[in-house]
Each structure stands twice: as C-alpha cells, then as structure tokens.
Protein backbone atom coordinates (compact mmCIF):
# COMPACT_ATOMS: atom_id res chain seq x y z
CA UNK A 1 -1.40 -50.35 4.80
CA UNK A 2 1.81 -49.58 7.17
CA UNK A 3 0.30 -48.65 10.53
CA UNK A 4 1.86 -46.07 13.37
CA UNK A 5 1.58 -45.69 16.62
CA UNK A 6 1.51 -41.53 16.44
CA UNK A 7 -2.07 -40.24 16.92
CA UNK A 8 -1.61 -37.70 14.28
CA UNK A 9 0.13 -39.74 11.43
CA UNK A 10 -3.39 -40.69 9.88
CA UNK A 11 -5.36 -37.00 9.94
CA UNK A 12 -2.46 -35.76 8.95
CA UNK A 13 -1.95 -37.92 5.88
CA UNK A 14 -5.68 -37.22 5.35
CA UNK A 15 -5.24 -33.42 5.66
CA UNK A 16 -2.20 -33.65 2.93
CA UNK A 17 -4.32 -35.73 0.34
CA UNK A 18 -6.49 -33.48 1.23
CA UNK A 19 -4.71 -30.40 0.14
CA UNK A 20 -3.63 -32.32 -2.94
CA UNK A 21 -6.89 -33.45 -4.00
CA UNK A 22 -8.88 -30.39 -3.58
CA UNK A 23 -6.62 -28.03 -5.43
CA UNK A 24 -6.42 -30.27 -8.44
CA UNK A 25 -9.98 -31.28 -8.29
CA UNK A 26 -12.00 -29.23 -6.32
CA UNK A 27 -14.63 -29.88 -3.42
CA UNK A 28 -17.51 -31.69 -5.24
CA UNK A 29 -15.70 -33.80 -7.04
CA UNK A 30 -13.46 -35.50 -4.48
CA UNK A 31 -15.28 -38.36 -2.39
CA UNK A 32 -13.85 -39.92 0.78
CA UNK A 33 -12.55 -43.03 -1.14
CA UNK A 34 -10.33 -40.63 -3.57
CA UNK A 35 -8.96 -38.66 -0.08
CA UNK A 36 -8.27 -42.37 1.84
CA UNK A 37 -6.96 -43.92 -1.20
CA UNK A 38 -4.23 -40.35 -1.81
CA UNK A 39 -3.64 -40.77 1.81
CA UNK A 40 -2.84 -44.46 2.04
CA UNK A 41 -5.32 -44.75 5.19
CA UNK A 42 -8.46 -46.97 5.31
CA UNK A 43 -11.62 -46.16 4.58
CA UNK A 44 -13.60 -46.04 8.22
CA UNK A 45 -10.81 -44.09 9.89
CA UNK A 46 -11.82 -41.05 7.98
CA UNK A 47 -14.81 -40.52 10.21
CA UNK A 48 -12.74 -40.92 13.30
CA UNK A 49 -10.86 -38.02 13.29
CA UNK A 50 -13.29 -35.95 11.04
CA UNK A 51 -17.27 -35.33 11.63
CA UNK A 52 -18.35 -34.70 7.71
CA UNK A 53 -16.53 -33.77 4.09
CA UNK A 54 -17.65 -30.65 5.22
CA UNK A 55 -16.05 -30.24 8.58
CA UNK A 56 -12.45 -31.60 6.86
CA UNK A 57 -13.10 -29.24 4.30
CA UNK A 58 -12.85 -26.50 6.50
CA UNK A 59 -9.83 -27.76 8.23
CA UNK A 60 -8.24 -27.74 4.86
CA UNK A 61 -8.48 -24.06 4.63
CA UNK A 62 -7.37 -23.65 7.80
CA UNK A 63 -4.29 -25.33 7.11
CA UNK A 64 -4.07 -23.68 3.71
CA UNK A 65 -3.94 -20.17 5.60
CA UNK A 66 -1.24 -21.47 7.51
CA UNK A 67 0.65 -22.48 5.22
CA UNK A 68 0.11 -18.78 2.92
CA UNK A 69 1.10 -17.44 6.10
CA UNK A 70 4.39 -19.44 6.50
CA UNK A 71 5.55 -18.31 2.24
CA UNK A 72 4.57 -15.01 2.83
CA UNK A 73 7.44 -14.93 5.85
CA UNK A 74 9.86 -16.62 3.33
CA UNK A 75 8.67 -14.00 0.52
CA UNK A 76 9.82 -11.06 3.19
CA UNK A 77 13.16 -12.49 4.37
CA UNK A 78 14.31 -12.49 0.89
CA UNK A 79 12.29 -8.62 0.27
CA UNK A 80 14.13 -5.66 -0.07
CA UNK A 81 13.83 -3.24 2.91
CA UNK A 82 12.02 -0.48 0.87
CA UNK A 83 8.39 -0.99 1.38
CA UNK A 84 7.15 -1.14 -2.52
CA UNK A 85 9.96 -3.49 -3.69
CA UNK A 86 9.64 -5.62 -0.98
CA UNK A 87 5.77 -6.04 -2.53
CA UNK A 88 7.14 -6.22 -5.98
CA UNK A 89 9.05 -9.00 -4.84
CA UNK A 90 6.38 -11.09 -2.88
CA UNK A 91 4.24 -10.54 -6.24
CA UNK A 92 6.84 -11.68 -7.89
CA UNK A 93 7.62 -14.83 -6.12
CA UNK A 94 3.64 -15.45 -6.26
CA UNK A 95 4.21 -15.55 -9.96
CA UNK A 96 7.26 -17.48 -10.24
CA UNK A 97 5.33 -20.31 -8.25
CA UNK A 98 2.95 -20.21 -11.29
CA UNK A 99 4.80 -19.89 -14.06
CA UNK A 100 6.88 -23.26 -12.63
CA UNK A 101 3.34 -25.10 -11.92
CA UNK A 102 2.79 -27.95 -13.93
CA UNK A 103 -0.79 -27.50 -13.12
CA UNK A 104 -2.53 -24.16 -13.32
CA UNK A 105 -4.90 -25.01 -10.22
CA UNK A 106 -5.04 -21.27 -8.82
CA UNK A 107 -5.69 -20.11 -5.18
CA UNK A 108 -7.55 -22.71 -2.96
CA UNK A 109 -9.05 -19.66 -1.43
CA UNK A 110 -10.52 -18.51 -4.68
CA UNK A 111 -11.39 -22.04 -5.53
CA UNK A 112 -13.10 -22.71 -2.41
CA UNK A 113 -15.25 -19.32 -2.41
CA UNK A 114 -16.70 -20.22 -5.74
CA UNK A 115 -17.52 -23.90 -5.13
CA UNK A 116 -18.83 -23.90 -1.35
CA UNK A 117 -18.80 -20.90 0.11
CA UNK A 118 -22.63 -20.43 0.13
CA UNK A 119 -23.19 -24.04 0.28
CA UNK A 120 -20.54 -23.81 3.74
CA UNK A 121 -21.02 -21.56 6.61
CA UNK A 122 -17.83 -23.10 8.71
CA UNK A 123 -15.57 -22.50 5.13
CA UNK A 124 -17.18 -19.35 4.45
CA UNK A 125 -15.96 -18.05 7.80
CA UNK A 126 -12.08 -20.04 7.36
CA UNK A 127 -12.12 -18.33 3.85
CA UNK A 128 -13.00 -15.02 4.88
CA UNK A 129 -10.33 -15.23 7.88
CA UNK A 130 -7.80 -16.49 5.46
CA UNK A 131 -8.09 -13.54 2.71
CA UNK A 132 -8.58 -10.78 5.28
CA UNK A 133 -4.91 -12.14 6.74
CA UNK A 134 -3.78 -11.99 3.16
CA UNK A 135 -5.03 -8.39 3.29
CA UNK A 136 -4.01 -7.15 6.26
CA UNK A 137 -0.11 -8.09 5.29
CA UNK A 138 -0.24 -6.10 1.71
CA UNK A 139 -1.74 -3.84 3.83
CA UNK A 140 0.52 -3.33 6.07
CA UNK A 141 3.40 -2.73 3.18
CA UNK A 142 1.14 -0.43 1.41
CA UNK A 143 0.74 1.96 4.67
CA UNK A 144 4.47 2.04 4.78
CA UNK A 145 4.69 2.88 1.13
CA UNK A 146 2.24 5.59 1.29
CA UNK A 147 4.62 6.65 4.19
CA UNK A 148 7.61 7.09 2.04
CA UNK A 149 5.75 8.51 -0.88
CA UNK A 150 6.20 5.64 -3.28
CA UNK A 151 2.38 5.18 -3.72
CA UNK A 152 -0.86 7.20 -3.76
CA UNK A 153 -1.84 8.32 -0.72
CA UNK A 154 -5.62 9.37 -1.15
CA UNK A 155 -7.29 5.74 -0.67
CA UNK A 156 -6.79 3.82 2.19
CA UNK A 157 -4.38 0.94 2.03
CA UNK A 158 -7.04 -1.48 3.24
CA UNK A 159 -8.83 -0.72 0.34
CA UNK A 160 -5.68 -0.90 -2.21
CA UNK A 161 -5.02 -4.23 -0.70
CA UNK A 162 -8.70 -5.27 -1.14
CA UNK A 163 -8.44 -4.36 -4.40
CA UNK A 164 -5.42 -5.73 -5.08
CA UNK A 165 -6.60 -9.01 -4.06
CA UNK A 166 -9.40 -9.08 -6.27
CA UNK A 167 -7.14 -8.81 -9.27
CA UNK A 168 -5.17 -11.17 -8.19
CA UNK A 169 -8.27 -13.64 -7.98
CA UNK A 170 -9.65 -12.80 -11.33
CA UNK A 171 -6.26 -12.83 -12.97
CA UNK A 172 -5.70 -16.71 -11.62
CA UNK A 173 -9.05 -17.55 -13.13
CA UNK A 174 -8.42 -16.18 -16.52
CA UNK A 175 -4.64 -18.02 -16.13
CA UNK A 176 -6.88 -21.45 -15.70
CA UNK A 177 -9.08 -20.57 -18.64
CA UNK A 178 -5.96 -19.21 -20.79
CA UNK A 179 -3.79 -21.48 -19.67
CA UNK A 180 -1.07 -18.75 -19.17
CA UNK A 181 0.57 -16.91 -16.28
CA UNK A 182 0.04 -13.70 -18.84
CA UNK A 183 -3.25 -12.46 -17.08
CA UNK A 184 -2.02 -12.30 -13.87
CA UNK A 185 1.75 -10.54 -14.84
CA UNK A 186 -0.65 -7.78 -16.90
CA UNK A 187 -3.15 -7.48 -13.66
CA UNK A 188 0.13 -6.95 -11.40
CA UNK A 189 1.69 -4.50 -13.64
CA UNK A 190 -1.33 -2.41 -13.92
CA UNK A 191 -1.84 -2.10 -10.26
CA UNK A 192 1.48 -1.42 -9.36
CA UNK A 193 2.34 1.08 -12.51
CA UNK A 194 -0.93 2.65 -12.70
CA UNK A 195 -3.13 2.36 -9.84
CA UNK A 196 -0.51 2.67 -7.31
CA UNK A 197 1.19 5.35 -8.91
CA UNK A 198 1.55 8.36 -6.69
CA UNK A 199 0.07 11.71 -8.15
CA UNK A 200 1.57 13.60 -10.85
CA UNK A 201 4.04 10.73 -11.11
CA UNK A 202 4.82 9.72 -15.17
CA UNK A 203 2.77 6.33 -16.17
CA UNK A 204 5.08 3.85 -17.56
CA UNK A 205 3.07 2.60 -20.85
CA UNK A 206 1.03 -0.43 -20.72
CA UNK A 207 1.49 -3.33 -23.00
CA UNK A 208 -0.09 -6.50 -22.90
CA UNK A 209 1.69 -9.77 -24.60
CA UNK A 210 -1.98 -11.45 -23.87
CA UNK A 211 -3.54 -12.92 -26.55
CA UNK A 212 -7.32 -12.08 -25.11
C-alpha cells in the first residue's frame, strides 16, 4: 500500500470509503475491514485517527452536510432569481441526480436516521444539525416566496419546509422499494402545485404515471 507523508491522506481516504460504503450499504453492514480495504489503508491505522465505528460514523455525516451544503450553492448559482423557480430548480436538480444514479441509495441522512439514530446519540445530533440546515435554506426561499405572493402565506415557511422535507424522505424510500424516481417527481409536484398553491389560485390537475 503506497504510503504519504501528508497527515490527512489516510482519514481522508477512510472518510471517502466511508461515504461510499455507507450509502451503498448502510451502517451495520459495513465492518472496518470493508472501509480499510475501499480505502486502500491498513487495517490498525483505522483506530488511529478514529476512536469507534461509531465516532467515524458521525464524522461521515458531518462531512455529508458539508458536502449538501456545497450542491445546494451550485443548485442556486444556476436558480432563477424569482424565489419559487429558483426552488423548482434546486428540486429539480435533486431529481436529475437520481434519475442519472446507477444506484437508487437515497439520502444518507434518511438512511442514517432509520438505521442508528436511536442506537447513536453523537449521529442523532450530526443528523438533526444536518436536516435542520437543509430546512432552514428551503426556508429561507419559501419566506421570500410568500413575500412575492407566489405561495400560501397562512403557515409558516419553517413548517412548509419541514414538511417538505418529509416528502422528500418518504418519496426516496418508496424510489428504493419501486425502483423508480416516479415517487419522488409525484411528491414534488404535489407540494409545489397543491400545497404551495396560494389561495384562490386554480389547481393544476394531478396525475400520477406511478404504477403503486
């Protein structure tokens, strides 16, 4: 195995396995061996730059947030200006990605708060930071569309964003059970046609191409 002098070559080949390994796996069933062997790093150094499986774990969502974080800010330099495009377009990025995936391995976040987040107080508290960040962006669009009249006004954008987040989530496990990017376009398209819809505003119709 090629060895480097840079302190941060090996956790950070570990973190990237990591990443890999967890999202097309999940938690339980990826050991230290499987995360050494992806990262090309032996065995024993593992434990010298993290304490536990747990510990990494939680340094993996960490990094995860970072990186939602860093495509969210591509997502908006490419947005329209007006406020409810602009979140038509990040939504629609989010389901490009997903659509091109040649594995349907969902949201880490989502993934993560089924498998370990009662099991995990250090990822409960990573996960929780990395979804209310998620949040508090669509939230932050929403206010400004409730500004300019393009969605309803009479609940709180915090809670349209909470909301919208949890469809979002449910929609990417039906896509892993389905096996189709379907669920999550008709989750998307009844939030933003219906839900969002301002009051008195016409309802586009609804219609599904799901087969469930």
């Amino acid at each position: 195995m090629p060895r480097t002098a840079d302190p941060t070559d090996i956790p950070e080949r570990l973190l990237s396995a990591g990443l890999t390994l967890f999202l097309q796996q999940g938690y339980n069933a990826t050991g230290i061996q499987a995360l050494t062997d992806h990262a090309g790093v032996p065995k024993g150094s593992f434990y010298n730059h993290f304490a536990s499986k747990e510990a990494f774990a939680a340094a993996i969502v960490e990094r995860y947030a970072r990186n939602m974080q860093r495509s969210w800010e591509r997502m908006m330099a490419s947005a329209p200006p007006q406020p409810m495009a602009a979140i038509r377009h990040v939504f629609s990025q989010m389901l490009s990605y997903h659509e091109r995936a040649t594995c349907s391995a969902g949201c880490l976040i989502g993934n993560f708060a089924a498998e370990i987040a009662l099991s995990s107080e250090a990822c409960r508290q990573n996960l929780m930071t990395a979804q209310l960040a998620w949040r508090e962006r669509l939230a932050g669009l929403l206010t400004a569309a409730q500004a300019s009249g393009e969605i309803r006004n009479d609940i709180d954008a915090t809670a349209l964003s909470a909301l919208t987040w949890a469809a979002w989530e449910g929609g990417l496990l039906r896509m892993k059970v389905e096996r189709s990017v379907q669920p999550l376009r008709d989750s998307v398209n009844l939030i933003f046609d219906h839900l969002f819809r301002p009051t008195g505003a016409p309802a586009p119709a609804f219609i599904s191409t799901s087969d469930h």
